[in-house]
N, C-alpha and C. Protein backbone atom coordinates (compact mmCIF):
# COMPACT_ATOMS: atom_id res chain seq x y z
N UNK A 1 120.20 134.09 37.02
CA UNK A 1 121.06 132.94 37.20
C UNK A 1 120.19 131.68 37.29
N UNK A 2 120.38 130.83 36.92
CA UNK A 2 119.92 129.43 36.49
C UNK A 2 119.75 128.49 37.99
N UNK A 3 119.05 127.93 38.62
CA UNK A 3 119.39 127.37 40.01
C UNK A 3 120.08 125.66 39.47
N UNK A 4 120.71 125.23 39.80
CA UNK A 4 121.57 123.98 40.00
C UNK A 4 121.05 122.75 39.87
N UNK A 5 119.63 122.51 40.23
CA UNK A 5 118.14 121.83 40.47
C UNK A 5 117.64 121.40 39.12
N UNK A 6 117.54 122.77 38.46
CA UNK A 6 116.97 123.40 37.57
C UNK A 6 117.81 122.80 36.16
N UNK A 7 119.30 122.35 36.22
CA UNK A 7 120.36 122.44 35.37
C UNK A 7 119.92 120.92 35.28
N UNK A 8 120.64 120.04 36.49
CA UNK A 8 119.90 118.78 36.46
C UNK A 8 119.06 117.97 35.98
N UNK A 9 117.62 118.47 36.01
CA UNK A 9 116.85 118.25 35.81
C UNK A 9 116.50 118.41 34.01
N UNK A 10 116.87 119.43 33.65
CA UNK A 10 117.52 119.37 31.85
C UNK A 10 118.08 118.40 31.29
N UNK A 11 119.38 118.31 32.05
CA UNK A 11 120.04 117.32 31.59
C UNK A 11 119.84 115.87 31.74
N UNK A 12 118.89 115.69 32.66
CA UNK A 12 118.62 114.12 32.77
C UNK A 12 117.49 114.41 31.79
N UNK A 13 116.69 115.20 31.70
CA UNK A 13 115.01 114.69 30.60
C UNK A 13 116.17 114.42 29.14
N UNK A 14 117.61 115.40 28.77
CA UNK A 14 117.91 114.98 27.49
C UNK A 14 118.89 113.76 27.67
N UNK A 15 119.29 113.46 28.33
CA UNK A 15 119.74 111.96 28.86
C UNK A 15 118.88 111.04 28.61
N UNK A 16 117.56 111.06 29.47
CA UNK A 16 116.25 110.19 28.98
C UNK A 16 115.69 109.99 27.47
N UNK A 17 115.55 111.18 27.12
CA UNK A 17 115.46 111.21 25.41
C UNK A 17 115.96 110.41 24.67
N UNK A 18 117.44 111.05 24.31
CA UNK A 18 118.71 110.39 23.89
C UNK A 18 118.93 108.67 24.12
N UNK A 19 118.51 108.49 25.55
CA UNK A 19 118.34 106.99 25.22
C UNK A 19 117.22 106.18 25.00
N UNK A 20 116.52 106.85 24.97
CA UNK A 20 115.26 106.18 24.47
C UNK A 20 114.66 106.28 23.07
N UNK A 21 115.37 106.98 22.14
CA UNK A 21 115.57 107.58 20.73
C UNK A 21 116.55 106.64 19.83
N UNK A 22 117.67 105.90 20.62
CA UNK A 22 118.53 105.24 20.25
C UNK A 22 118.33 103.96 19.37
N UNK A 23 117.04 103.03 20.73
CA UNK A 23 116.94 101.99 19.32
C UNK A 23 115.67 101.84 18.51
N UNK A 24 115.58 103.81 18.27
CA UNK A 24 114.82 104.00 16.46
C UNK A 24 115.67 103.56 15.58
N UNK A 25 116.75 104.55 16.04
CA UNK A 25 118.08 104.73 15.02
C UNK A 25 118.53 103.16 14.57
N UNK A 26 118.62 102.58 15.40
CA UNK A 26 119.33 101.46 15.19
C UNK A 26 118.56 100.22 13.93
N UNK A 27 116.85 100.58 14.85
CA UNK A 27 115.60 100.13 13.49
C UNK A 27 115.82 100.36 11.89
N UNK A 28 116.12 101.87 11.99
CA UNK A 28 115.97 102.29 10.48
C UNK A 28 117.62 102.04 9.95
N UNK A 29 118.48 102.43 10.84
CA UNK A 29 119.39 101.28 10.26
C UNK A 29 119.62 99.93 9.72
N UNK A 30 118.92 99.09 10.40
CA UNK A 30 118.38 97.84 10.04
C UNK A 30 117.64 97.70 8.98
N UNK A 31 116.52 98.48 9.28
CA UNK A 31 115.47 98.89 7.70
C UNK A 31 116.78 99.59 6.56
N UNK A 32 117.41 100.12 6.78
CA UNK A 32 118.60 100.43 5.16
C UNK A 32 118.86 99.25 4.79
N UNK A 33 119.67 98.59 5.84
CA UNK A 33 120.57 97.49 5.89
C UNK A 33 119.24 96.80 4.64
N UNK A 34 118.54 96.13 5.30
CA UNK A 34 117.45 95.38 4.43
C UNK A 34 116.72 95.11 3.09
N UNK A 35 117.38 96.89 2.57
CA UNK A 35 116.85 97.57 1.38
C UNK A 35 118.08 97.48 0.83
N UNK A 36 119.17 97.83 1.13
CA UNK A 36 120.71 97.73 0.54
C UNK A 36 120.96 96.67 -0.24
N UNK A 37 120.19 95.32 0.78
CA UNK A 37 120.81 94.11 0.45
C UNK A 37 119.39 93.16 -0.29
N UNK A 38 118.49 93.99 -0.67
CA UNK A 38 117.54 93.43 -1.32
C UNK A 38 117.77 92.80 -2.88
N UNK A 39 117.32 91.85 -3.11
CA UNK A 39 117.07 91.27 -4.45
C UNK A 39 115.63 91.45 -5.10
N UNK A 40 115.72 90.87 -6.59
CA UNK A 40 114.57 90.99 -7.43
C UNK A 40 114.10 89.97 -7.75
N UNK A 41 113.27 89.29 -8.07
CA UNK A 41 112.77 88.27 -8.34
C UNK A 41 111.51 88.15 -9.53
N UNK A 42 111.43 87.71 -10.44
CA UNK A 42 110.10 87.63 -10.91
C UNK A 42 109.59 86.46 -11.12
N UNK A 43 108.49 86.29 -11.29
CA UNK A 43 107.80 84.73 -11.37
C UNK A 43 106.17 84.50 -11.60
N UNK A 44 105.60 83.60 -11.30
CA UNK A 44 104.34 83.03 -10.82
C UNK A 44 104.21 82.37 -10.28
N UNK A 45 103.12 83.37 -8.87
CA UNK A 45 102.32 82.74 -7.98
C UNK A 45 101.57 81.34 -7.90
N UNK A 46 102.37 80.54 -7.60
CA UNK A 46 101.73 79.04 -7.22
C UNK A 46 100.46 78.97 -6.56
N UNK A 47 101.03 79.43 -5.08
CA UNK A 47 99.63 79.41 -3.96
C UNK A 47 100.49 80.29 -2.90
N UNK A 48 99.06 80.83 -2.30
CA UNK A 48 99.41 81.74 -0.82
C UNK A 48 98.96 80.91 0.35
N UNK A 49 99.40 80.61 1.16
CA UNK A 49 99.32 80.13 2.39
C UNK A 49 100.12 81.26 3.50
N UNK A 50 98.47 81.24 4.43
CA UNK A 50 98.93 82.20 5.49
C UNK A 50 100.06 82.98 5.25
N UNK A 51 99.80 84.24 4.80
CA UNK A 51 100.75 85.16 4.27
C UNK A 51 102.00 84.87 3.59
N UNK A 52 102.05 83.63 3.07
CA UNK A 52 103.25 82.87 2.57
C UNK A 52 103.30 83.22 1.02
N UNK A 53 104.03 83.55 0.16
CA UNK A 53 103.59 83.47 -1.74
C UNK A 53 104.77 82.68 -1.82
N UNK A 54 104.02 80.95 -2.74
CA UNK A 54 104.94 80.54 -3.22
C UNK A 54 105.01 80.92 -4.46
N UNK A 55 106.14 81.39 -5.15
CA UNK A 55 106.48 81.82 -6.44
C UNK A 55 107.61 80.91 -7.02
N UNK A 56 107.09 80.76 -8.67
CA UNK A 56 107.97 79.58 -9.38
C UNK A 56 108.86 80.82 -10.41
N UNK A 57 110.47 80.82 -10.07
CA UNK A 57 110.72 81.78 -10.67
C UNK A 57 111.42 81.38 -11.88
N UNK A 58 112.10 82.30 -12.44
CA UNK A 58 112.55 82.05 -13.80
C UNK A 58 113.21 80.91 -14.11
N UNK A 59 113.63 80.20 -13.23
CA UNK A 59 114.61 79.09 -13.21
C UNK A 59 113.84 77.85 -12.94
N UNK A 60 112.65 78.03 -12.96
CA UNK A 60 111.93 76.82 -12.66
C UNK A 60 112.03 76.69 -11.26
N UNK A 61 112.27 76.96 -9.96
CA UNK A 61 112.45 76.70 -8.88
C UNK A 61 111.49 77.57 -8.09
N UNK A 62 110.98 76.76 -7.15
CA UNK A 62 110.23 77.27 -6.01
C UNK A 62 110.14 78.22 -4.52
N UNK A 63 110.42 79.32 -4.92
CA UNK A 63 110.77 79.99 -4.09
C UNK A 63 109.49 80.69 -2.82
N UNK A 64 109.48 80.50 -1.86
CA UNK A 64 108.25 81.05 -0.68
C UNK A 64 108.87 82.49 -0.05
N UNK A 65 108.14 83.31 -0.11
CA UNK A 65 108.31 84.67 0.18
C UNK A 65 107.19 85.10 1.30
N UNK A 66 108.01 85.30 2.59
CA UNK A 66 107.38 85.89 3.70
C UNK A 66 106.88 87.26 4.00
N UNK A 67 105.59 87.21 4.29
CA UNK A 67 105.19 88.78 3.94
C UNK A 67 104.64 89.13 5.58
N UNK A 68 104.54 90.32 6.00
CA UNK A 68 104.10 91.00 6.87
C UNK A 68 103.44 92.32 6.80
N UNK A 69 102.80 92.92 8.19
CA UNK A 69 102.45 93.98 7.87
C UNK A 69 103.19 95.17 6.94
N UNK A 70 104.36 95.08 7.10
CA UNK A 70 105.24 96.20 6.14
C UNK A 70 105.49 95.69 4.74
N UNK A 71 105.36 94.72 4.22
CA UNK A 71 105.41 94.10 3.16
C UNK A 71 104.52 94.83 2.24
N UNK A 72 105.34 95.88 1.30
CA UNK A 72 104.19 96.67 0.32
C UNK A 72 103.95 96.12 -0.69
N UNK A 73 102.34 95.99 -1.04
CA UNK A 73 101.43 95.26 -1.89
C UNK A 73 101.25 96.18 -2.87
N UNK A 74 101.55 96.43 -4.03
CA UNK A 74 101.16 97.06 -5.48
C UNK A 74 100.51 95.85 -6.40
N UNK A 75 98.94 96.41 -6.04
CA UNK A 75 97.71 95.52 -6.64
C UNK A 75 97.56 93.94 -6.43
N UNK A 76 96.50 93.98 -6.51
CA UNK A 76 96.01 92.64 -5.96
C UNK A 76 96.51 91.39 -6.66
N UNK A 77 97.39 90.25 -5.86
CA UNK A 77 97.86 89.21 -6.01
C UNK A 77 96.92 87.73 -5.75
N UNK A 78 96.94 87.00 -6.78
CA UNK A 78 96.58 85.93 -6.94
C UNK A 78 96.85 84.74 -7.25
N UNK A 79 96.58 83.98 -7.49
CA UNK A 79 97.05 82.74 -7.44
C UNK A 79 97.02 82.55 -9.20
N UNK A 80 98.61 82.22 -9.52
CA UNK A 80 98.37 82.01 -10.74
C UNK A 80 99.24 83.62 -11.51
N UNK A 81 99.21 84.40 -10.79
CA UNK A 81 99.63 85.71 -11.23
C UNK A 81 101.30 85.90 -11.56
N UNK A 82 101.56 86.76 -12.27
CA UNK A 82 102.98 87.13 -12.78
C UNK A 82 103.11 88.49 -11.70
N UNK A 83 104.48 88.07 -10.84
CA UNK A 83 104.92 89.27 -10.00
C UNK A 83 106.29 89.36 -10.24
N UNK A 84 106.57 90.55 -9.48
CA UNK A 84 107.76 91.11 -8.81
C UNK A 84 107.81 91.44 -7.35
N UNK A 85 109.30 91.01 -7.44
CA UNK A 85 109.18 91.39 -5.30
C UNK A 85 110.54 91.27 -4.61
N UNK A 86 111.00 92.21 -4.67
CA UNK A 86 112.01 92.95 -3.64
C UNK A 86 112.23 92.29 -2.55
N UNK A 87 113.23 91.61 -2.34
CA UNK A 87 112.81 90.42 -0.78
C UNK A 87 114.82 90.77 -0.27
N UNK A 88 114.55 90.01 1.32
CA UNK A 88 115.78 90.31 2.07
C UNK A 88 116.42 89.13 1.88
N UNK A 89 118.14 88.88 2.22
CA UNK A 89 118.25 87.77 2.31
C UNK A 89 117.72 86.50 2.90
N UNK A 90 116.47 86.98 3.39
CA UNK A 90 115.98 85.25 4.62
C UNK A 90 114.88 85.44 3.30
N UNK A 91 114.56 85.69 2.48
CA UNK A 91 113.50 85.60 1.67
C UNK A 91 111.95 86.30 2.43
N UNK A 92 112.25 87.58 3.11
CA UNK A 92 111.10 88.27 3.53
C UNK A 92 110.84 88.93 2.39
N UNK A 93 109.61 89.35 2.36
CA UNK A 93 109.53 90.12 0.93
C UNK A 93 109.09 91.62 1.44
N UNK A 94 110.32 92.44 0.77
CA UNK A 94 109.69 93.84 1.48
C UNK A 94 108.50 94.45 0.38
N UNK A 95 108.28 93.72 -0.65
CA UNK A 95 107.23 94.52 -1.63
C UNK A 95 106.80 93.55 -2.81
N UNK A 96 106.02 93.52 -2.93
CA UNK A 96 105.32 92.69 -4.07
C UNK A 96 104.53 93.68 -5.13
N UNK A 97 104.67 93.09 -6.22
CA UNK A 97 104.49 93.98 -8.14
C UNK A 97 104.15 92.79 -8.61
N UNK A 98 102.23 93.20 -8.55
CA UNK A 98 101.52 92.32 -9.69
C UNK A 98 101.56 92.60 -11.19
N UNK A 99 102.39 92.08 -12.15
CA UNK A 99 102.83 92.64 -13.36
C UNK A 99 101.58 92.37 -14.10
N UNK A 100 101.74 93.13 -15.70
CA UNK A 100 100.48 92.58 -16.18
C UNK A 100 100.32 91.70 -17.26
C-alpha cells in the first residue's frame, strides 16, 4: 500500500513540472506563429549596421531587417550582395540566403 505522504509528494513534483514546462509550450507556439506568418523578400544588401541588413528590394525601397542570435545565416553576407530572407511581420529576419 502506497503511504499518503508518499502520494503527495508525486503529485506536487508533477504539478511543479507541468507548470514550469508551460511557458516552453507557449515559446514554440510563438516560434510557429512567427514562421506561419513569415514573408520573402529578395534584394541587395546596402549596408549592415550592428546586426541591422539594410536591403533595397525589388521595388526599389529600403527595407532594414533585424537579426539575432536565432536568425539563420546561409553563407556569408556582404555588403553589396544579392539575398533572400524569411522575416516576421516587425521585419525580424528569421533567416538570411546569400544568392549567387
Amino acid at each position: 500500500m502506497v503511504s499518503i505522504p508518499k502520494v503527495i509528494g508525486i503529485l506536487s513534483c508533477g504539478l511543479v513540472l507541468s507548470v514550469g514546462l508551460s511557458p516552453t509550450g507557449q515559446a514554440e507556439e510563438i516560434g510557429a506563429s512567427r514562421i506561419a506568418n513569415a514573408k520573402t523578400i529578395k534584394g541587395v544588401v546596402l549596408r549592415i549596421e550592428y546586426g541591422n541588413y539594410f536591403v533595397k528590394d525589388k521595388d526599389g525601397k529600403e527595407v532594414r531587417l533585424q537579426t539575432d542570435k536565432n536568425t539563420q545565416m546561409r553563407g556569408q553576407v556582404r555588403k553589396g550582395d544579392r539575398i533572400e530572407a524569411n522575416i516576421d511581420d516587425q521585419s525580424h529576419a528569421l533567416s538570411i540566403l546569400s544568392l549567387p
